[in-house]
PDB file of N, CA and C in Angstrom:
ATOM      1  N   UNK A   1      11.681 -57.046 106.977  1.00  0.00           N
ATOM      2  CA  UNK A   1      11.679 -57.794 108.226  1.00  0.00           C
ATOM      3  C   UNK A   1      11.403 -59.263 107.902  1.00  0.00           C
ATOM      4  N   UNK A   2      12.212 -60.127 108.661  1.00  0.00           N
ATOM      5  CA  UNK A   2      11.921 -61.781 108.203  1.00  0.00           C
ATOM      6  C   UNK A   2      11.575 -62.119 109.551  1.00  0.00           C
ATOM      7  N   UNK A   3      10.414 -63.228 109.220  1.00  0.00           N
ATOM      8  CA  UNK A   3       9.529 -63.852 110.050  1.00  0.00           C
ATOM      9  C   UNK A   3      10.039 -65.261 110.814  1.00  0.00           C
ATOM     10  N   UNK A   4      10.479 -65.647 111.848  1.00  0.00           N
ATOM     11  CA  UNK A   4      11.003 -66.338 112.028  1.00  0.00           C
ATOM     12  C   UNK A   4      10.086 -67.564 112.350  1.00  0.00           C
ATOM     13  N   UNK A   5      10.084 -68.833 111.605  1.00  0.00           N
ATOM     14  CA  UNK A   5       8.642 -69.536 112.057  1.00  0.00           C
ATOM     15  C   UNK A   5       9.065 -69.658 113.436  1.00  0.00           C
ATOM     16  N   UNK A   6      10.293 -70.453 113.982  1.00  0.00           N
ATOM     17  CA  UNK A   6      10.544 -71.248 115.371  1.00  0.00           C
ATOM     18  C   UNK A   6      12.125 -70.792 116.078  1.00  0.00           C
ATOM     19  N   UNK A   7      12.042 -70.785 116.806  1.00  0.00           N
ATOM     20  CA  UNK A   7      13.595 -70.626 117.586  1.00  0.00           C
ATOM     21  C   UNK A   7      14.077 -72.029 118.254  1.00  0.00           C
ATOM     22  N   UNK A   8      14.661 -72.378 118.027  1.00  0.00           N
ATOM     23  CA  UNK A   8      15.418 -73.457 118.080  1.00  0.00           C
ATOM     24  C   UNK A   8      15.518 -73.760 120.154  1.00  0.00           C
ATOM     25  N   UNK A   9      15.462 -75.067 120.518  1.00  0.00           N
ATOM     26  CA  UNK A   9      15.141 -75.012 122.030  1.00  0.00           C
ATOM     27  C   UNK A   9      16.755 -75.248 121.755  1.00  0.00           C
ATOM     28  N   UNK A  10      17.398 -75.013 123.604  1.00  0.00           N
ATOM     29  CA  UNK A  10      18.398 -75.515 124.134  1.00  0.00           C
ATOM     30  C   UNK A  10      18.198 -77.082 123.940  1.00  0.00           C
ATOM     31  N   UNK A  11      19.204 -77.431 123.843  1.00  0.00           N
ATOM     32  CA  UNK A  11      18.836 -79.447 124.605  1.00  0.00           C
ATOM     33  C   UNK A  11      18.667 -79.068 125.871  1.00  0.00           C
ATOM     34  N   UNK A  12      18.947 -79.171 126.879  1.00  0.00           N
ATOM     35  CA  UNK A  12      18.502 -78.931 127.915  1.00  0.00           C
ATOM     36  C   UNK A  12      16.738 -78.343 128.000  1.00  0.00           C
ATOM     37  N   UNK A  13      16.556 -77.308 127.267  1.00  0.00           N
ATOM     38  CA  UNK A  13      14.871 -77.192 127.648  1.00  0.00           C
ATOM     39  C   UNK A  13      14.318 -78.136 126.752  1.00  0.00           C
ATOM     40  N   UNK A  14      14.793 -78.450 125.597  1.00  0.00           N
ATOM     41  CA  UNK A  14      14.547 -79.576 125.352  1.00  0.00           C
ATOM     42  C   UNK A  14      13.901 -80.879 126.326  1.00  0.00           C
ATOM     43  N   UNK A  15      14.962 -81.102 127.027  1.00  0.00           N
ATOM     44  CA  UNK A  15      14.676 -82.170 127.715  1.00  0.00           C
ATOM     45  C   UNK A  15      13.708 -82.445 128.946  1.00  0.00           C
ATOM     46  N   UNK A  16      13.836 -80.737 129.776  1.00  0.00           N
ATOM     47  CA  UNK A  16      13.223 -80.795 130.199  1.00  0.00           C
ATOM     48  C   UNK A  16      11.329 -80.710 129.591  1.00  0.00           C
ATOM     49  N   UNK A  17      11.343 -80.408 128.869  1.00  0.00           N
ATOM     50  CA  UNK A  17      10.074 -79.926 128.223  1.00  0.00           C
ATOM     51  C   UNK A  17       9.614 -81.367 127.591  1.00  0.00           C
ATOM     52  N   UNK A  18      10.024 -82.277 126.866  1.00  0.00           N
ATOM     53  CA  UNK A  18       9.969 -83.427 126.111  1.00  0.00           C
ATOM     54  C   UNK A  18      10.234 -84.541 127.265  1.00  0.00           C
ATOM     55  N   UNK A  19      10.789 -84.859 127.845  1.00  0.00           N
ATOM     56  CA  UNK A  19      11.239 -86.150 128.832  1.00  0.00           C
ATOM     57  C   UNK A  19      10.861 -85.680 130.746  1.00  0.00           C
ATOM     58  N   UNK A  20      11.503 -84.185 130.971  1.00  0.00           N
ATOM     59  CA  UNK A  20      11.209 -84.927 132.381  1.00  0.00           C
ATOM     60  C   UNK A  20      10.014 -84.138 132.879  1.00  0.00           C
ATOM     61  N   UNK A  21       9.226 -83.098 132.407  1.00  0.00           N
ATOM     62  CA  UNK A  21       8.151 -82.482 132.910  1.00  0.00           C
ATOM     63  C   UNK A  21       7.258 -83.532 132.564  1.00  0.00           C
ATOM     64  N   UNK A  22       6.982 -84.046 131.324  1.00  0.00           N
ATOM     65  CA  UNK A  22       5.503 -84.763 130.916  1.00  0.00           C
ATOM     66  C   UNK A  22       5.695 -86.028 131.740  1.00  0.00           C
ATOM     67  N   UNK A  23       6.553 -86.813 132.246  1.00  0.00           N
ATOM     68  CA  UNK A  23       6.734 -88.240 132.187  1.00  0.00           C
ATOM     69  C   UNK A  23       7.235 -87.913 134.394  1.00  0.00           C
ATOM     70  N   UNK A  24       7.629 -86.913 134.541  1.00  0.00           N
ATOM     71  CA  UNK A  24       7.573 -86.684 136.235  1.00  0.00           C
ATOM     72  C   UNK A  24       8.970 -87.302 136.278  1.00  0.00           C
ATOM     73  N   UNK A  25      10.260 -87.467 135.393  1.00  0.00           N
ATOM     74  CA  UNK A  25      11.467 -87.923 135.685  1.00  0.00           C
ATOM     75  C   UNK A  25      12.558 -87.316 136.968  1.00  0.00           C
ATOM     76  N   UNK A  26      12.550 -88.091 137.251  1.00  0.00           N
ATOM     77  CA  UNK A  26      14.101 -87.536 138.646  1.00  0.00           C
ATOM     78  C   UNK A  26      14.895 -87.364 138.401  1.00  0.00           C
ATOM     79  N   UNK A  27      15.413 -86.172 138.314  1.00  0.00           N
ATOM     80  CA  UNK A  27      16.997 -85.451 137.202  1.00  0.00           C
ATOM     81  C   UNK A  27      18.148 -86.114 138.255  1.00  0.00           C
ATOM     82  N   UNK A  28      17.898 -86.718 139.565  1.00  0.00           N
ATOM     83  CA  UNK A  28      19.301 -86.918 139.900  1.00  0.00           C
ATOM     84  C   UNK A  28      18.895 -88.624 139.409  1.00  0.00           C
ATOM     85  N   UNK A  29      18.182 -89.112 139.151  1.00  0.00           N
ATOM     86  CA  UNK A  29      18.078 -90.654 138.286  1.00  0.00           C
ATOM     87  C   UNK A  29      18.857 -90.686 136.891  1.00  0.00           C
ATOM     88  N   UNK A  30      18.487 -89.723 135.997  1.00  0.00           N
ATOM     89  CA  UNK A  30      19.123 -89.278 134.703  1.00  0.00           C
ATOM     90  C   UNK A  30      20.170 -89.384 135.244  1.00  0.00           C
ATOM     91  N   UNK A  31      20.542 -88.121 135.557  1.00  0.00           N
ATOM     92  CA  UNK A  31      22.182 -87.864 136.097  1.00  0.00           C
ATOM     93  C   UNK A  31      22.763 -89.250 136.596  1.00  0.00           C
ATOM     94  N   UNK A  32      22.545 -89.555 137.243  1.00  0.00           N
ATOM     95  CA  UNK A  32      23.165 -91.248 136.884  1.00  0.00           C
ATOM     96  C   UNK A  32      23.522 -92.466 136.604  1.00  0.00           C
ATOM     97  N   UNK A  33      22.284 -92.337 135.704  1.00  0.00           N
ATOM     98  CA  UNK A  33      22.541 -93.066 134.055  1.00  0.00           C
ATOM     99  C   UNK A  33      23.388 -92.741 133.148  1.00  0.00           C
ATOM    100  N   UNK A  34      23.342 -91.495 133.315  1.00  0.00           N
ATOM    101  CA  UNK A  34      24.238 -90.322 132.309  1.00  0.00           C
ATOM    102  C   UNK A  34      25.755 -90.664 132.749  1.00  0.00           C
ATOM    103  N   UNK A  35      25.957 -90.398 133.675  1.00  0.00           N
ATOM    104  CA  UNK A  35      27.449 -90.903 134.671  1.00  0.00           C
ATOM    105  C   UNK A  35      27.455 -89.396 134.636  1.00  0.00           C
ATOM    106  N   UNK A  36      27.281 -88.557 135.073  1.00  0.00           N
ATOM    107  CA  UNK A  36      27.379 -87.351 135.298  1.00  0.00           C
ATOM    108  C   UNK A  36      26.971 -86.811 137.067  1.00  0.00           C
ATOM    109  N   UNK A  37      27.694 -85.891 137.239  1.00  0.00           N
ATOM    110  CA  UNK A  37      26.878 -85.092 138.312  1.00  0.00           C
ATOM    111  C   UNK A  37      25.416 -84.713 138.119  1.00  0.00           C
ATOM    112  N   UNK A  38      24.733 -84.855 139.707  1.00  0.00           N
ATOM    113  CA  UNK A  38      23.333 -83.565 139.439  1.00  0.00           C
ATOM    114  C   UNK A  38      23.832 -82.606 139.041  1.00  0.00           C
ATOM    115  N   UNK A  39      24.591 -81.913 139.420  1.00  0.00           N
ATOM    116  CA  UNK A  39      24.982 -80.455 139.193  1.00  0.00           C
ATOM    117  C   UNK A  39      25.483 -79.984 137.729  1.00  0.00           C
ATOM    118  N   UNK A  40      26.276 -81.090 136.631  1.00  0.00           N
ATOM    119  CA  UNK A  40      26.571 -80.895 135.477  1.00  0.00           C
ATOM    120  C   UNK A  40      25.057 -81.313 134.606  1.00  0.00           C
ATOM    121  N   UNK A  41      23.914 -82.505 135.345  1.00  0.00           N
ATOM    122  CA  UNK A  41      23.337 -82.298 134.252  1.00  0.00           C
ATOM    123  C   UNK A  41      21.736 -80.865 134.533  1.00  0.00           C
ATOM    124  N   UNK A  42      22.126 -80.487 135.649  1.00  0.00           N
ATOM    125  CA  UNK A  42      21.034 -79.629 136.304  1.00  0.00           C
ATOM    126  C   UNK A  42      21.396 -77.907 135.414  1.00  0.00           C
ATOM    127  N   UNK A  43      23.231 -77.989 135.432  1.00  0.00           N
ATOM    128  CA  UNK A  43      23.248 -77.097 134.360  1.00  0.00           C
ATOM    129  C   UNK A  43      22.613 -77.260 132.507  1.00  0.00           C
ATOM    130  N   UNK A  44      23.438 -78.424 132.037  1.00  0.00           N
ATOM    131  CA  UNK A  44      22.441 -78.602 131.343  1.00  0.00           C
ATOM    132  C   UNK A  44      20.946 -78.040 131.096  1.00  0.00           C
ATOM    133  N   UNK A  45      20.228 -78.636 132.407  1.00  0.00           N
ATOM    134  CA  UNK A  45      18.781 -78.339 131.881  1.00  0.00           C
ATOM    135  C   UNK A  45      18.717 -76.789 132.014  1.00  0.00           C
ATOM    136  N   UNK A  46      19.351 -76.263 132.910  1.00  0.00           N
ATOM    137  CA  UNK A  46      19.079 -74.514 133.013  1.00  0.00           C
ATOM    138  C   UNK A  46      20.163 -73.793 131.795  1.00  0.00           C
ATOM    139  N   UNK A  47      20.028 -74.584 131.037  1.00  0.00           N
ATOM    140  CA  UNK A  47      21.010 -73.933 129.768  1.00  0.00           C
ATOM    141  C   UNK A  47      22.252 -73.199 129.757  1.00  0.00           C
ATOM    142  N   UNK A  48      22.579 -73.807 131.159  1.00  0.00           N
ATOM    143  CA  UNK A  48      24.655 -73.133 131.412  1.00  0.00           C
ATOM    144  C   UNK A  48      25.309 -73.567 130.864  1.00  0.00           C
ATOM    145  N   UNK A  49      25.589 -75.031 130.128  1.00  0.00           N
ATOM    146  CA  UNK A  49      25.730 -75.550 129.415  1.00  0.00           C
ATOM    147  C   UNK A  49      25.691 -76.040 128.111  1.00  0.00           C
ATOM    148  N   UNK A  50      26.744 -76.905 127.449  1.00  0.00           N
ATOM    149  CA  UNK A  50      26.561 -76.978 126.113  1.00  0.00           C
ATOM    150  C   UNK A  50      26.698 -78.538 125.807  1.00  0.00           C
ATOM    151  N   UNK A  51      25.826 -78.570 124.841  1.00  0.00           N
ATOM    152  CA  UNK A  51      25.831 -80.634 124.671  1.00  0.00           C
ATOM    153  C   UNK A  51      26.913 -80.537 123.804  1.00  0.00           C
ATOM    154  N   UNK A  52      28.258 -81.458 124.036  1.00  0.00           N
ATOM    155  CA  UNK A  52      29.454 -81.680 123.389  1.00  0.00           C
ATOM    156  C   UNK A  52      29.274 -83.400 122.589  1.00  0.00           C
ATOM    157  N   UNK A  53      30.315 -83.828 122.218  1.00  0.00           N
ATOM    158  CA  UNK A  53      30.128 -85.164 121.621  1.00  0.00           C
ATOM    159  C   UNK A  53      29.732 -86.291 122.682  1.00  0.00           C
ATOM    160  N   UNK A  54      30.803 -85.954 123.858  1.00  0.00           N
ATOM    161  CA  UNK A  54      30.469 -87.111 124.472  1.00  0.00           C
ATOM    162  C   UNK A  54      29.527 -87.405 125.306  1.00  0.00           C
ATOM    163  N   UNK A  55      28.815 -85.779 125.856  1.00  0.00           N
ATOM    164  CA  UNK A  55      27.627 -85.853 126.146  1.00  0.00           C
ATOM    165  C   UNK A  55      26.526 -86.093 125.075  1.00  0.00           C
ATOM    166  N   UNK A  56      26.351 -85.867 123.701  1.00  0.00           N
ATOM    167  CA  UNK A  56      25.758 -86.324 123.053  1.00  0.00           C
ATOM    168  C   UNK A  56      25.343 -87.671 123.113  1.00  0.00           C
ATOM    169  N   UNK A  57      26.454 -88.582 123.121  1.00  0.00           N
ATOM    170  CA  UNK A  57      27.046 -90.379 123.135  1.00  0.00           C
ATOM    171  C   UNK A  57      25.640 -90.771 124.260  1.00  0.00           C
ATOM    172  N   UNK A  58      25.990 -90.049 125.291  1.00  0.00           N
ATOM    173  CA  UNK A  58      25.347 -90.509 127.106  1.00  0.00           C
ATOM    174  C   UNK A  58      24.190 -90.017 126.670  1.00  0.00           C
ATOM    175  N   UNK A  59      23.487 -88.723 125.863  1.00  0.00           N
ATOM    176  CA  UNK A  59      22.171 -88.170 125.641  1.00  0.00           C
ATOM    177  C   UNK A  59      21.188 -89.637 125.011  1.00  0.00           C
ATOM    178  N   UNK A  60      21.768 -90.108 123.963  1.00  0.00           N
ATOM    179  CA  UNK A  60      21.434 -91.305 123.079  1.00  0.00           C
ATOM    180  C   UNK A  60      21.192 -92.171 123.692  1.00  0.00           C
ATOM    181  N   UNK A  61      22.151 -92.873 124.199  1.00  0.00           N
ATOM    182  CA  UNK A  61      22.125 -94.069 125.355  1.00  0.00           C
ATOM    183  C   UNK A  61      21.313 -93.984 126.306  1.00  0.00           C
ATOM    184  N   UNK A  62      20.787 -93.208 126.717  1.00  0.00           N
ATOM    185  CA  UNK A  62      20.453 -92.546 127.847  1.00  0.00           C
ATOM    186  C   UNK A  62      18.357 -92.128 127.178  1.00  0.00           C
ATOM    187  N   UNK A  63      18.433 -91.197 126.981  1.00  0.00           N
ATOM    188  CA  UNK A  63      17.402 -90.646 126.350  1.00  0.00           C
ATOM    189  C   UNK A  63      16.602 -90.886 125.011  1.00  0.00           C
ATOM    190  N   UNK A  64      17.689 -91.243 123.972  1.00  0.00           N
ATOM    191  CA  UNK A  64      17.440 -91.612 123.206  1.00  0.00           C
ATOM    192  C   UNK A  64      17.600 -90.820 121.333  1.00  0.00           C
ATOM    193  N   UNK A  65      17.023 -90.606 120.673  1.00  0.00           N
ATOM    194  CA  UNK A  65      17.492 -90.159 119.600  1.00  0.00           C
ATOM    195  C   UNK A  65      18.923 -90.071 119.003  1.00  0.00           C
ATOM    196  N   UNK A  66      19.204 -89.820 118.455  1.00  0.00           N
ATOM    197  CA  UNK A  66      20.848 -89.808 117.940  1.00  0.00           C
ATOM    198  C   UNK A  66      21.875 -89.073 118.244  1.00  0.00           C
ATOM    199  N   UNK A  67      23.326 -89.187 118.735  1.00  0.00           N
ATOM    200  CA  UNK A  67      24.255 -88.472 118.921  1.00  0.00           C
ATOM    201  C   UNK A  67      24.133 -86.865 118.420  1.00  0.00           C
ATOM    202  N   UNK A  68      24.064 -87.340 116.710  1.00  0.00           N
ATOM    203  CA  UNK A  68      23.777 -86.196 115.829  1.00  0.00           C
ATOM    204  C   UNK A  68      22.733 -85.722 116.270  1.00  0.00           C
ATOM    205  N   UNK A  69      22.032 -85.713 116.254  1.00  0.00           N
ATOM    206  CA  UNK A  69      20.660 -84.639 116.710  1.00  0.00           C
ATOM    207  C   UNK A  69      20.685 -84.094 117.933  1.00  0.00           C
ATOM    208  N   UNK A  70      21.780 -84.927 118.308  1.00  0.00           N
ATOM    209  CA  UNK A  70      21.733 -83.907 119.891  1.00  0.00           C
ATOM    210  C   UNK A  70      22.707 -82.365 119.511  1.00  0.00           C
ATOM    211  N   UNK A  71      23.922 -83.280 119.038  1.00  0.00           N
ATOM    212  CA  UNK A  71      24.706 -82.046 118.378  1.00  0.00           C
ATOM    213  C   UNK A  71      23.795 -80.968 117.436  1.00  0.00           C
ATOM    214  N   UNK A  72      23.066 -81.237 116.904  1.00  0.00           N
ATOM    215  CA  UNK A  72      22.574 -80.644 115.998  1.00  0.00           C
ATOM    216  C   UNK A  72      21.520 -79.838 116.615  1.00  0.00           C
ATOM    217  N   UNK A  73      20.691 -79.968 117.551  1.00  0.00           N
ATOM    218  CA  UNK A  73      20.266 -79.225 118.313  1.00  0.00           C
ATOM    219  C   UNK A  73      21.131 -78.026 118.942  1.00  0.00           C
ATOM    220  N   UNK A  74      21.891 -78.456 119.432  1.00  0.00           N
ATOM    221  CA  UNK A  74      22.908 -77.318 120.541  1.00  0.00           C
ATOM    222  C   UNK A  74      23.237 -76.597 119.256  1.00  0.00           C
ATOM    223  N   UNK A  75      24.008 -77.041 118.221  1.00  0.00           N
ATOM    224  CA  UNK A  75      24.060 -76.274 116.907  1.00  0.00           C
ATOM    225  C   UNK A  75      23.153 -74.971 116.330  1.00  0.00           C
ATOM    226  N   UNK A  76      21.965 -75.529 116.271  1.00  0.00           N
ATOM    227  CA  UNK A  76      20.918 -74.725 116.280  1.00  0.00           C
ATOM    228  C   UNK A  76      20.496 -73.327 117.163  1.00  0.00           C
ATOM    229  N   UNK A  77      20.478 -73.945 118.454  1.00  0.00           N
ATOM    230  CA  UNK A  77      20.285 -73.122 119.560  1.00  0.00           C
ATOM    231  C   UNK A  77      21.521 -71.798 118.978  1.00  0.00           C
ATOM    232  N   UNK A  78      22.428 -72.645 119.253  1.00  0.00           N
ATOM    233  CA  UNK A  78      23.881 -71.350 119.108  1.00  0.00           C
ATOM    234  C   UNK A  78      23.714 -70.686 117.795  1.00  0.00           C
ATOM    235  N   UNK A  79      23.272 -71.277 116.839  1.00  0.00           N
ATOM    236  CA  UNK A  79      23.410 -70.474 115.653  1.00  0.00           C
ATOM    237  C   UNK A  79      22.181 -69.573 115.697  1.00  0.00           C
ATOM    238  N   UNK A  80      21.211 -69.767 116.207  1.00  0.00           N
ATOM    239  CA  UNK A  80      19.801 -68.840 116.085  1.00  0.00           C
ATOM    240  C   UNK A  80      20.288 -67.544 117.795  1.00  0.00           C
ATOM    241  N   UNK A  81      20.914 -67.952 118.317  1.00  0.00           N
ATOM    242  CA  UNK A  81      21.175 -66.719 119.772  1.00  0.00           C
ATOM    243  C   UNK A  81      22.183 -66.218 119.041  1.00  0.00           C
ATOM    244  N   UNK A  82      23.334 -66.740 118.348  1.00  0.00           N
ATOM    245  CA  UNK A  82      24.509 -65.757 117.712  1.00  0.00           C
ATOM    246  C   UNK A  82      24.096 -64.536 116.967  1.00  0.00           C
ATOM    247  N   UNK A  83      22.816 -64.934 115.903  1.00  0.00           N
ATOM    248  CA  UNK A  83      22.367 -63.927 115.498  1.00  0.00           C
ATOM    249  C   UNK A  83      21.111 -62.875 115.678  1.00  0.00           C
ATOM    250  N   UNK A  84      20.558 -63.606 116.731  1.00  0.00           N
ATOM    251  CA  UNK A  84      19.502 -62.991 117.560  1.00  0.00           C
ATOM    252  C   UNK A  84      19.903 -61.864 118.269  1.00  0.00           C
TER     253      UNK A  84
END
């Protein structure tokens, strides 16, 4: 049996967990910074969704950290539920 230290978050709980719970953010404020719908980035946070490149681009600009790490997150997520 292998021990798994961590499971990898969604971006989305990500975000919510890191940016808008601690700090009290207004997801329809994000959402249009983002240029997005409430409703595309509300999926997002409830993990219906998947961070692609160009939402990555708007994550950065927007939130902050790097394109790549956003990708690389969602990466994660999918590769640790594929084999979960």
């Amino acid at each position: 049996m292998t021990f798994k230290e961590h499971n990898p978050l969604h971006p989305g709980e990500f975000i919510k967990r890191v940016y808008i719970d601690p700090f009290d953010l207004n997801v329809n404020d994000i959402a249009d910074k983002l240029g997005v719908t409430t409703a595309a980035f509300d999926n997002l946070l409830k993990c219906h969704s998947e961070v692609d490149k160009p939402m990555a681009l708007k994550l950065s600009k927007v939130l902050g950290r790097s394109p790549e790490s956003w990708l690389l997150m969602q990466n994660q997520f999918q590769k640790e539920n594929a084999e979960g």
